[in-house]
N, C-alpha and C. Protein backbone atom coordinates (compact mmCIF):
# COMPACT_ATOMS: atom_id res chain seq x y z
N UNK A 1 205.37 12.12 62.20
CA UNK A 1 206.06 10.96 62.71
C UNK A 1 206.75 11.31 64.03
N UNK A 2 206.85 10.46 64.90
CA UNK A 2 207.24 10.11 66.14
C UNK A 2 208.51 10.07 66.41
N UNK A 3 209.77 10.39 67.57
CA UNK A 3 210.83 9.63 67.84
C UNK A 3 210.00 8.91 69.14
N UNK A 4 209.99 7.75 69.48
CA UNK A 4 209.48 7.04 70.64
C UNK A 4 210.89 6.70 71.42
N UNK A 5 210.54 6.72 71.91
CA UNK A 5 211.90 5.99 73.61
C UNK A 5 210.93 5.44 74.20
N UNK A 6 211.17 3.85 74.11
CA UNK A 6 210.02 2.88 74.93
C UNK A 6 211.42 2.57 75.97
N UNK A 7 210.73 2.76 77.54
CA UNK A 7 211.50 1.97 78.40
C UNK A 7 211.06 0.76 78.93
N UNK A 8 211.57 -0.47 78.77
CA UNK A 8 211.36 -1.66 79.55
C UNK A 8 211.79 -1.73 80.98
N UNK A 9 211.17 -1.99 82.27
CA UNK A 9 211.93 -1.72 83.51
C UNK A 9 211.95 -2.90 84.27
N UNK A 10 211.61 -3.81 83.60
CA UNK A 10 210.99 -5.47 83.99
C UNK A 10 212.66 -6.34 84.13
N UNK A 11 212.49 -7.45 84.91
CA UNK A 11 213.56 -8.06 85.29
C UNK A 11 213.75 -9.48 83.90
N UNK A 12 212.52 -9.13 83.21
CA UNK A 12 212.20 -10.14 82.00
C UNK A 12 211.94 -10.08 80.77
N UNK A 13 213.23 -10.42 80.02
CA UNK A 13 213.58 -10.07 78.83
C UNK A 13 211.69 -10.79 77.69
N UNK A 14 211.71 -11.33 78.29
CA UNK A 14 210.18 -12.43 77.43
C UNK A 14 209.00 -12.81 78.38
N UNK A 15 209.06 -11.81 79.29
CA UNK A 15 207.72 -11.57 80.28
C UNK A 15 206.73 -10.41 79.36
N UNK A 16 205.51 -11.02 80.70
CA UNK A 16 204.32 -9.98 80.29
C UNK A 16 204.59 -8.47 80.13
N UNK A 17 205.33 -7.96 80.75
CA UNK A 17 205.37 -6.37 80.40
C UNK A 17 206.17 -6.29 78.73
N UNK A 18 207.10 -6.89 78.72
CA UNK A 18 207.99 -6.93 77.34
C UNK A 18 207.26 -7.50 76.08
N UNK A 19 206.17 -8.17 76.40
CA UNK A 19 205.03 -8.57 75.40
C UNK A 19 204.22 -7.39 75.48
N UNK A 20 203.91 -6.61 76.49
CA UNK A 20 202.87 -5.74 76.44
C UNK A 20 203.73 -4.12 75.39
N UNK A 21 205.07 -4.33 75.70
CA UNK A 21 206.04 -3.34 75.14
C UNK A 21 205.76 -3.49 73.87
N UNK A 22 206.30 -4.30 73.29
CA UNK A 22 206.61 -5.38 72.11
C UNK A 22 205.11 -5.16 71.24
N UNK A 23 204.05 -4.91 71.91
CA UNK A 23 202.46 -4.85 71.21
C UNK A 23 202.09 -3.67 71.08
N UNK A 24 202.76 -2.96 71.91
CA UNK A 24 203.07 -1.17 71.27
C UNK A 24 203.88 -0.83 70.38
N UNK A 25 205.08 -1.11 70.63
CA UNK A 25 206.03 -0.61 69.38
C UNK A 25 205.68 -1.78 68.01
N UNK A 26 204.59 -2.55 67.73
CA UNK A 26 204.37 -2.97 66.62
C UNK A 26 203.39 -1.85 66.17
N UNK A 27 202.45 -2.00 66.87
CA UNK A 27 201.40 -0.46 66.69
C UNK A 27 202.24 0.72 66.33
N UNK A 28 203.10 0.80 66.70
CA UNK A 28 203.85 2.64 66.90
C UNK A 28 204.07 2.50 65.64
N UNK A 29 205.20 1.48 65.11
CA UNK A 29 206.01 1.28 63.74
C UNK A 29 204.79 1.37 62.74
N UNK A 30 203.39 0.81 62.67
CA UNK A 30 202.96 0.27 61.67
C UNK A 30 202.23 1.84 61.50
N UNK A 31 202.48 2.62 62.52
CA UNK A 31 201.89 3.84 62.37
C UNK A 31 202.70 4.66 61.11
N UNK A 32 203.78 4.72 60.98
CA UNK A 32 205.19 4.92 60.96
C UNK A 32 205.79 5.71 62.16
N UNK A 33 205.81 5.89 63.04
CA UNK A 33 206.91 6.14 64.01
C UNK A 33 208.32 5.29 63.96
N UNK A 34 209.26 6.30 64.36
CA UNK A 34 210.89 5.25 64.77
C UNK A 34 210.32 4.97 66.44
N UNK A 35 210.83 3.73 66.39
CA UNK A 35 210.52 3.34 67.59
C UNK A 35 212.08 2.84 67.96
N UNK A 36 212.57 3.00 69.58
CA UNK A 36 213.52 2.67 69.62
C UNK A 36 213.78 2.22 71.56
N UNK A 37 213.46 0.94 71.72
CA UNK A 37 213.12 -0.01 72.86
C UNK A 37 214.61 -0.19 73.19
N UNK A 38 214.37 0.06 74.78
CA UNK A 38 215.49 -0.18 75.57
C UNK A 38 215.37 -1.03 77.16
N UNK A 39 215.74 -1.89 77.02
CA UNK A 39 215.38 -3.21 78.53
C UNK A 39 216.56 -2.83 79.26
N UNK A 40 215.50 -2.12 80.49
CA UNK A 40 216.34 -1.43 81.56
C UNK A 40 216.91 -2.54 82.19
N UNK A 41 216.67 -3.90 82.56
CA UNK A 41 216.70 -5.07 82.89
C UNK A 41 218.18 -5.63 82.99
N UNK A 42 218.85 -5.30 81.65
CA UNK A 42 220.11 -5.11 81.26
C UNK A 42 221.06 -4.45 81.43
N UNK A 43 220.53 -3.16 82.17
CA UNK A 43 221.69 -2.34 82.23
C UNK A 43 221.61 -1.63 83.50
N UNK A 44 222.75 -1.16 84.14
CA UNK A 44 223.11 -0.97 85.18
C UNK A 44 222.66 0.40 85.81
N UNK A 45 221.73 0.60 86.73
CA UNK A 45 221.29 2.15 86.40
C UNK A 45 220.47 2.28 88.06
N UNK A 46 221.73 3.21 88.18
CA UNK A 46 221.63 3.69 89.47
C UNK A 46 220.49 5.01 90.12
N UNK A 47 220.05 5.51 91.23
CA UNK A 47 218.70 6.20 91.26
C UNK A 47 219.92 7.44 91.42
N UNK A 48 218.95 8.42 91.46
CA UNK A 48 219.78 10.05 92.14
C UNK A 48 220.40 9.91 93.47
N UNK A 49 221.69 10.12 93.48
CA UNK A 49 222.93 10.34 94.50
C UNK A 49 222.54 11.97 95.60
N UNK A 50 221.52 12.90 94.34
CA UNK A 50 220.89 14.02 94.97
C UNK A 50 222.42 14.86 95.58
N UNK A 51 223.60 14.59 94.61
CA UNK A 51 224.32 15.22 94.87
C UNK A 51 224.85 17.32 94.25
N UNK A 52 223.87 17.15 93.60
CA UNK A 52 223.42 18.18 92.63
C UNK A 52 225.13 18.61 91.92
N UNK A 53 225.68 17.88 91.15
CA UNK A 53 226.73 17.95 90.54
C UNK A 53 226.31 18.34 88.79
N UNK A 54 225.08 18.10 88.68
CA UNK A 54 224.64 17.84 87.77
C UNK A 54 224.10 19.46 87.24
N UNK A 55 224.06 20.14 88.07
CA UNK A 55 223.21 21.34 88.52
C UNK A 55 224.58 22.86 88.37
N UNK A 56 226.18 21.93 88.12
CA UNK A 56 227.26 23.03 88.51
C UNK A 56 227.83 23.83 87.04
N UNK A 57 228.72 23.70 87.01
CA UNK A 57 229.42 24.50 85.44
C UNK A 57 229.58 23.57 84.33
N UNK A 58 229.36 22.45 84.61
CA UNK A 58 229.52 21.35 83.43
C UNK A 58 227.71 20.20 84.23
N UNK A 59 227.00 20.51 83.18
CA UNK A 59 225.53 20.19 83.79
C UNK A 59 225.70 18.58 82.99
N UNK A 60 226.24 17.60 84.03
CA UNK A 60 226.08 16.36 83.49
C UNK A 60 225.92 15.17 84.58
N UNK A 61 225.54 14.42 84.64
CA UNK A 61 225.44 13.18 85.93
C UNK A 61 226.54 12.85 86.01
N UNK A 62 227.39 12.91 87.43
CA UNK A 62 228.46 12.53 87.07
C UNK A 62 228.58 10.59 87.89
N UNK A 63 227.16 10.39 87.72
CA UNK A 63 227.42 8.79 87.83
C UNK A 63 227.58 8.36 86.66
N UNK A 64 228.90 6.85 86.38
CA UNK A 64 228.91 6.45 85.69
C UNK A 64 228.30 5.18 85.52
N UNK A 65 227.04 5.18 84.94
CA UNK A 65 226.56 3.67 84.50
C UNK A 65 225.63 4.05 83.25
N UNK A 66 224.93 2.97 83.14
CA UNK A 66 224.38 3.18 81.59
C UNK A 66 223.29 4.16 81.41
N UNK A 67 223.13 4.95 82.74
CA UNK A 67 222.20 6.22 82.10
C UNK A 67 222.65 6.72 81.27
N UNK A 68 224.04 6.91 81.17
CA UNK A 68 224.83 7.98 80.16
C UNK A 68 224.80 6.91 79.08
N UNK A 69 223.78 6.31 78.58
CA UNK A 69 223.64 6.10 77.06
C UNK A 69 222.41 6.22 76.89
N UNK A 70 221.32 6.33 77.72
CA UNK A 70 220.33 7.03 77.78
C UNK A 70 219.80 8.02 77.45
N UNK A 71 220.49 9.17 77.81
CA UNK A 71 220.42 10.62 78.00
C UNK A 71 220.58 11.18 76.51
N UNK A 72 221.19 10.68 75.43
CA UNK A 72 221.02 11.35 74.39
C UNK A 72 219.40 10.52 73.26
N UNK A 73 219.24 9.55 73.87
CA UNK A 73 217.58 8.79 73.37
C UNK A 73 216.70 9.88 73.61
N UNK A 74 217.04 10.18 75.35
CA UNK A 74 215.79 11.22 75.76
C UNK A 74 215.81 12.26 74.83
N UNK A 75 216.80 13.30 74.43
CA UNK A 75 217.43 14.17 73.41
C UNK A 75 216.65 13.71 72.31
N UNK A 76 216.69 12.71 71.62
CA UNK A 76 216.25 12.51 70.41
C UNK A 76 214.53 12.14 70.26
N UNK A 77 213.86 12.13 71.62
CA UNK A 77 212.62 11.14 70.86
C UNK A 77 211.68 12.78 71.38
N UNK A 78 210.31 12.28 70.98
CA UNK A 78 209.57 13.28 71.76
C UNK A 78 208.54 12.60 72.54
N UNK A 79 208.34 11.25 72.44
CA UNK A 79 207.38 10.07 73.21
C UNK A 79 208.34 9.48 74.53
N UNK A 80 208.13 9.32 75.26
CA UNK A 80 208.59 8.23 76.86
C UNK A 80 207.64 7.08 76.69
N UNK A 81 207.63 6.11 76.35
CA UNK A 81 206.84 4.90 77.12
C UNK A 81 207.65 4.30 78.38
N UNK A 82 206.99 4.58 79.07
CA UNK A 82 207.25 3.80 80.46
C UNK A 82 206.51 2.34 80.47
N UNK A 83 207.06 1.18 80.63
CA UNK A 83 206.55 -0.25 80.88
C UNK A 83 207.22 -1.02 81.80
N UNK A 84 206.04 -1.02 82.65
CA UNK A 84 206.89 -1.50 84.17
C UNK A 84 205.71 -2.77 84.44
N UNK A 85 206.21 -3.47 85.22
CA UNK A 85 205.74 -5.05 85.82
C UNK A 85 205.25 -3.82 87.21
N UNK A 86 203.76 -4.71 87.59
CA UNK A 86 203.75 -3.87 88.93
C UNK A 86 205.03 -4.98 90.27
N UNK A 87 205.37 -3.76 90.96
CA UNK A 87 206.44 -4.73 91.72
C UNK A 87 206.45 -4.20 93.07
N UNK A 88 206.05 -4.58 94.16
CA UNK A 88 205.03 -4.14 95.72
C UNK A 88 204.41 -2.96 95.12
N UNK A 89 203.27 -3.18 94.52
CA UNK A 89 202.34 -1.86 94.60
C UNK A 89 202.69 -1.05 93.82
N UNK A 90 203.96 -0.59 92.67
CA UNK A 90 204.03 0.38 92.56
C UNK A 90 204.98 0.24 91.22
N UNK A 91 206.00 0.75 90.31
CA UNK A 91 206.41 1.13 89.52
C UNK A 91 207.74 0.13 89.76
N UNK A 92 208.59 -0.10 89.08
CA UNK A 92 209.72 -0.95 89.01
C UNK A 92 210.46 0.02 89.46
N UNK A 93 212.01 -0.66 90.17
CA UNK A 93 213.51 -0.09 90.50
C UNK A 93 213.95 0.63 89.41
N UNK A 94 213.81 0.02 88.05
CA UNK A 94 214.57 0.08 87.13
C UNK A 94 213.71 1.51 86.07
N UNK A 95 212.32 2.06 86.46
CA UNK A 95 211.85 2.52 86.18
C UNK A 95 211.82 4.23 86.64
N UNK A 96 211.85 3.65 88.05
CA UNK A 96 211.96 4.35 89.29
C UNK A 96 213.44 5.53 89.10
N UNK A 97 214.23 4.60 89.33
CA UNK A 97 215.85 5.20 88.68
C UNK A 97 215.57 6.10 87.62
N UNK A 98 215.23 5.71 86.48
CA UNK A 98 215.27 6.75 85.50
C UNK A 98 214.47 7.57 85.50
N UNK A 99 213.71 7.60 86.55
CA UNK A 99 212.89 8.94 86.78
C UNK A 99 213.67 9.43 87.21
N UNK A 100 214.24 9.13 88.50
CA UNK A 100 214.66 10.15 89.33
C UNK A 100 216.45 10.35 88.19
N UNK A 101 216.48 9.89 87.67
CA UNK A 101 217.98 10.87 87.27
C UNK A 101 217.50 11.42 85.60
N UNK A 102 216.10 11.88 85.82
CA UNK A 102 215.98 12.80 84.93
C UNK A 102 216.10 14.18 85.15
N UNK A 103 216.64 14.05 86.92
CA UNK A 103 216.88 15.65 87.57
C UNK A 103 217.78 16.20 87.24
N UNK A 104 219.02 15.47 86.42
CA UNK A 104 220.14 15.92 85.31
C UNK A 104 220.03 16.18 84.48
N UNK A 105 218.71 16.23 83.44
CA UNK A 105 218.54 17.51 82.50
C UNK A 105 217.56 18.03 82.61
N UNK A 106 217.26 18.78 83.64
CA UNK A 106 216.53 19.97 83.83
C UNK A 106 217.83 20.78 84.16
N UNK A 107 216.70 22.32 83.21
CA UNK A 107 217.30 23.41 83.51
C UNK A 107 216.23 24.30 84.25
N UNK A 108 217.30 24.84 85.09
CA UNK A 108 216.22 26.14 86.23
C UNK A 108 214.40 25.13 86.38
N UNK A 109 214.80 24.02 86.71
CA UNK A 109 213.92 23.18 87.15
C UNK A 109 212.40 22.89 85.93
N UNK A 110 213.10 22.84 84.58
CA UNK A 110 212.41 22.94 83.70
C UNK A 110 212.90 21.82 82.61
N UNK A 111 211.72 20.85 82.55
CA UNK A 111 212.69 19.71 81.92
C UNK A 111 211.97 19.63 80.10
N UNK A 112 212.95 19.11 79.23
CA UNK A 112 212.61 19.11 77.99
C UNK A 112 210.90 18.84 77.90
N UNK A 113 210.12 19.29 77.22
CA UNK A 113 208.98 18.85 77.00
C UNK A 113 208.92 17.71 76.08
N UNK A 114 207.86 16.51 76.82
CA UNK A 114 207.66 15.25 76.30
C UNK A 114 206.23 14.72 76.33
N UNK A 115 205.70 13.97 75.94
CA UNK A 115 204.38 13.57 75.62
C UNK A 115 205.13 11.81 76.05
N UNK A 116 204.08 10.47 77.03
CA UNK A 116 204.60 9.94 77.69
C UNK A 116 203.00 9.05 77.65
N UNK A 117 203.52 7.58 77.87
CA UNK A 117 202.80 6.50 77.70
C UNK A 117 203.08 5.63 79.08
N UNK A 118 202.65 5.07 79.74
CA UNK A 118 202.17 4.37 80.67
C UNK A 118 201.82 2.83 80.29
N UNK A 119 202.28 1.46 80.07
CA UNK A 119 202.12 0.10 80.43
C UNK A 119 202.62 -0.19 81.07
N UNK A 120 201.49 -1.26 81.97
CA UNK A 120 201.44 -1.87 83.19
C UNK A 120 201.24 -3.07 83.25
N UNK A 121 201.36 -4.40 83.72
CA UNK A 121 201.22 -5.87 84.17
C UNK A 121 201.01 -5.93 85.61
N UNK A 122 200.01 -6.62 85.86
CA UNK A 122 199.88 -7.22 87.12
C UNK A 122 199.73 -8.47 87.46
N UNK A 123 199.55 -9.45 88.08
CA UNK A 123 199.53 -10.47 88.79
C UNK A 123 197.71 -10.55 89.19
N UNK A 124 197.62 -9.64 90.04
CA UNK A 124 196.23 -9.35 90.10
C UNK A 124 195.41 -8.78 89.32
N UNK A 125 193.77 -8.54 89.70
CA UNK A 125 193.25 -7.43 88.76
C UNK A 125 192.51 -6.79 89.51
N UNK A 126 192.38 -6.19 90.71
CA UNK A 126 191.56 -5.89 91.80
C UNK A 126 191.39 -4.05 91.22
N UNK A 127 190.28 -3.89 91.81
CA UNK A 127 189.75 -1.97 91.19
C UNK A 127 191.09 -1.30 91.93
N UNK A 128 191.46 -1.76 92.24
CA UNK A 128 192.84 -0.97 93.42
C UNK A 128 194.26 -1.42 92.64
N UNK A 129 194.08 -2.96 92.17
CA UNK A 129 195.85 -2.63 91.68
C UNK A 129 196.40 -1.67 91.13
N UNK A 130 195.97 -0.66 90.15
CA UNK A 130 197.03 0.03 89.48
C UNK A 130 197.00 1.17 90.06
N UNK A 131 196.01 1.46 91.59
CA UNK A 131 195.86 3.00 92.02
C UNK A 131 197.16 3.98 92.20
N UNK A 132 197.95 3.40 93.11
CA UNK A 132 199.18 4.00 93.79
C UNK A 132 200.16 3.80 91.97
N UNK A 133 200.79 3.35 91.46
CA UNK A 133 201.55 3.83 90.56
C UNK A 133 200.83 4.53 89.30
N UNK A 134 199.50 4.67 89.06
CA UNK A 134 198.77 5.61 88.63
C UNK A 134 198.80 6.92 89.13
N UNK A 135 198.90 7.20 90.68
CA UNK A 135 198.81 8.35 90.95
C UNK A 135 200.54 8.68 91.21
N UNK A 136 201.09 7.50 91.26
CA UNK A 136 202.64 8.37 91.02
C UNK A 136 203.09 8.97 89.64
N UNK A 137 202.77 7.83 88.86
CA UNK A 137 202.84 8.69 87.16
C UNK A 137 202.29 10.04 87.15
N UNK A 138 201.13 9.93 87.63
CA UNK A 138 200.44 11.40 87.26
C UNK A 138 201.30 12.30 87.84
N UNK A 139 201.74 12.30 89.28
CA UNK A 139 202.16 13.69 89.76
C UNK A 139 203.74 13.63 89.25
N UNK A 140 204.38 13.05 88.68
CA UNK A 140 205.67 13.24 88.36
C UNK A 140 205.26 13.31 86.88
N UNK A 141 204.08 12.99 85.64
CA UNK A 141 204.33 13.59 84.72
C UNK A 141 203.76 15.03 84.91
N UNK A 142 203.14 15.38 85.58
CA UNK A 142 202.36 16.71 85.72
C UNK A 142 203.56 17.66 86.26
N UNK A 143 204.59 17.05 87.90
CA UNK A 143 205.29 17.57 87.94
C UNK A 143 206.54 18.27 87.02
N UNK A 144 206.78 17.56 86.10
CA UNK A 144 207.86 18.04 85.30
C UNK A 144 207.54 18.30 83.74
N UNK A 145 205.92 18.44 84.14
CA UNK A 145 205.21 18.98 82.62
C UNK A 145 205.24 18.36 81.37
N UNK A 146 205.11 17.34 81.46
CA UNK A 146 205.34 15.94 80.76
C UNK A 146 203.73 15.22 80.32
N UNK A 147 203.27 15.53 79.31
CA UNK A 147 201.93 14.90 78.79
C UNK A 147 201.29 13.81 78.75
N UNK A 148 200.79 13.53 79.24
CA UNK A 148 200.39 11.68 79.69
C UNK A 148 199.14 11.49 78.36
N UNK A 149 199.95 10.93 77.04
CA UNK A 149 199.14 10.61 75.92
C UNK A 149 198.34 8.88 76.08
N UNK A 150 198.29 8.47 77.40
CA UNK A 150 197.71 7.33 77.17
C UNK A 150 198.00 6.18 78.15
N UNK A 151 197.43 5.31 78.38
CA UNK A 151 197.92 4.19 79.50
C UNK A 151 197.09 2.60 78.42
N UNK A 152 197.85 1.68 78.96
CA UNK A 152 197.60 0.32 78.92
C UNK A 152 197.76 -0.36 80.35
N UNK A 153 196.98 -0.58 81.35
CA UNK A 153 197.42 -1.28 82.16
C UNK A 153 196.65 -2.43 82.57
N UNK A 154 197.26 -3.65 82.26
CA UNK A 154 197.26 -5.45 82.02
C UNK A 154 196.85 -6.12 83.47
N UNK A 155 196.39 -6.27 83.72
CA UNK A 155 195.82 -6.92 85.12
C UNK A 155 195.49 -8.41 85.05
N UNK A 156 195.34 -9.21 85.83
CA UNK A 156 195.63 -10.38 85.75
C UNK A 156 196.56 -11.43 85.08
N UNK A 157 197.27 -11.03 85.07
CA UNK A 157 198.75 -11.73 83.78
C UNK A 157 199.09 -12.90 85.05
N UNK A 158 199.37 -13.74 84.59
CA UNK A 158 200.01 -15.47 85.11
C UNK A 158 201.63 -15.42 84.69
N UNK A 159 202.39 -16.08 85.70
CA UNK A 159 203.56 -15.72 85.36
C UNK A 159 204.19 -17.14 86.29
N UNK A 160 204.59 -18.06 85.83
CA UNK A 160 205.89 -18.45 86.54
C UNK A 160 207.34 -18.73 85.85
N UNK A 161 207.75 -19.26 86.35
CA UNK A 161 209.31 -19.11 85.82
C UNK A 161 209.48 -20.10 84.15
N UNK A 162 208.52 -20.66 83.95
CA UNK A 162 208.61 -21.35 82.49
C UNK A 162 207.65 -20.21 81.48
N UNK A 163 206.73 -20.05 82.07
CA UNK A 163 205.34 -19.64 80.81
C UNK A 163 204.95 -18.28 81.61
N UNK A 164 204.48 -17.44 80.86
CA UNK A 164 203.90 -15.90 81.14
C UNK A 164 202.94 -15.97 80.48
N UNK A 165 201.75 -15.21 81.01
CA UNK A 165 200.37 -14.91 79.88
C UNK A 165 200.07 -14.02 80.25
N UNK A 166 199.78 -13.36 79.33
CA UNK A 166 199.35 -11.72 79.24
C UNK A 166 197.66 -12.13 78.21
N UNK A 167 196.94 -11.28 78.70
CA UNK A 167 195.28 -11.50 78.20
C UNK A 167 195.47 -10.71 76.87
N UNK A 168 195.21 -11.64 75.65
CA UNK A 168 195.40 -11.20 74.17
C UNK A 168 194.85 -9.70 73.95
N UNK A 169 193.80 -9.39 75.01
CA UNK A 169 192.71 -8.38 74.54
C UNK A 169 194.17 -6.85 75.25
N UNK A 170 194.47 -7.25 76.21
CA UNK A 170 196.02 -6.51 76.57
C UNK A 170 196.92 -5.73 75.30
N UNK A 171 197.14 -6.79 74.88
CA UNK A 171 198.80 -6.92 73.83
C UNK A 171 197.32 -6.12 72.68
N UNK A 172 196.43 -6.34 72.34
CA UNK A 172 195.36 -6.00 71.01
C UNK A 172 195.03 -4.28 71.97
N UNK A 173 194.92 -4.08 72.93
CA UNK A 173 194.64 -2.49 73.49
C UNK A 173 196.13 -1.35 73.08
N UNK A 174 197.33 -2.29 73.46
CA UNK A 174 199.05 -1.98 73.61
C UNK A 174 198.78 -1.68 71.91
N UNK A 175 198.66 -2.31 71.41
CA UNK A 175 198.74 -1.95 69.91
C UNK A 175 198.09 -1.10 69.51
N UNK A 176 196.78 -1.09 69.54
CA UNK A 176 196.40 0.25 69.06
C UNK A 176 196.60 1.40 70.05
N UNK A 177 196.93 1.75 70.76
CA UNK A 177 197.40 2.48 71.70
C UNK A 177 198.84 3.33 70.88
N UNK A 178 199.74 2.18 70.14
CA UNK A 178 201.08 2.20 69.31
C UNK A 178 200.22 3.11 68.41
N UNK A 179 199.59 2.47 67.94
CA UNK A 179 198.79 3.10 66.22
C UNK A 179 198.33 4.47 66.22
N UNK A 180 197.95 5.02 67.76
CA UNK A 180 196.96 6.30 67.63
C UNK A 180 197.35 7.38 68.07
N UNK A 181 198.82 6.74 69.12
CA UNK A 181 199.70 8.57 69.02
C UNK A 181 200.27 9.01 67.91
């Protein structure tokens, strides 16, 4: 069995990425994994200050916002799902951030070992949408030695401000995707 840490990084609590979330952690659970979903959307979460405070005699971020309720999830799970809306080309703010202030728990530039999931939504579906935040995942999970057990990424999703659609065959991939780590 699993600890999962699914991150939501979407600005939409009942959008396509949070359906595409939502169709994994039903898969994960029915696997039995603890699954335990958090909508970055909500909470206040600032990128690296790169002040390396974090790095001195007391190794802690010393920004205060809701990473620091974060940081003990990471502690507890051994899965990352990352689920980001594509947003210009590339990975969400809210996604983005918690990468970069995962440079507060590494030690001697060596960060906890994790095994890490990848869903994606797009607007489009072109052979090119998901290139550039595909190849950023890769070199930042490779960089910090972090196992890339899998991707879902949703292409063509419809979205305006009343109704979202995500392609059923999406949310039916997100699930078994849940089921098979």
């Amino acid at each position: 069995m699993r600890n999962i840490l699914v991150l939501v990084g979407s600005g939409t609590k009942k959008g396509n990425t949070s359906q595409l979330a939502d169709a994994f952690c039903k898969g994960a659970t029915k696997a039995g994994h603890r699954v335990h979903k958090v909508f970055l959307g909500d909470k206040k979460l600032s990128g690296c200050q790169g002040c390396e405070a974090c790095k001195g005699k007391n190794p802690i971020c010393i920004i205060k916002d809701d990473m620091q309720e974060i940081y003990p999830l990471i502690n507890q799970c051994d899965t990352i799902v990352l689920a980001s809306p594509l947003y210009f080309w590339t990975i969400s703010a809210k996604i983005k951030a918690f990468i970069e202030r995962l440079y507060a728990i590494a030690e001697n530039d060596q960060f906890p070992p994790k095994e890490t999931v990848l869903l994606m939504t797009a607007g489009d579906d072109n052979f090119w949408t998901f290139e550039q935040p595909i190849s950023y995942y890769s070199f930042v999970t490779k960089a910090i030695r972090w196992k890339n057990i899998g991707m879902c990424l949703a292409g063509g999703c419809k979205s305006d401000p009343k109704n979202k659609y995500i392609d059923e065959k999406f949310l039916q991939r997100a699930h078994e995707l849940g089921t098979m780590i």
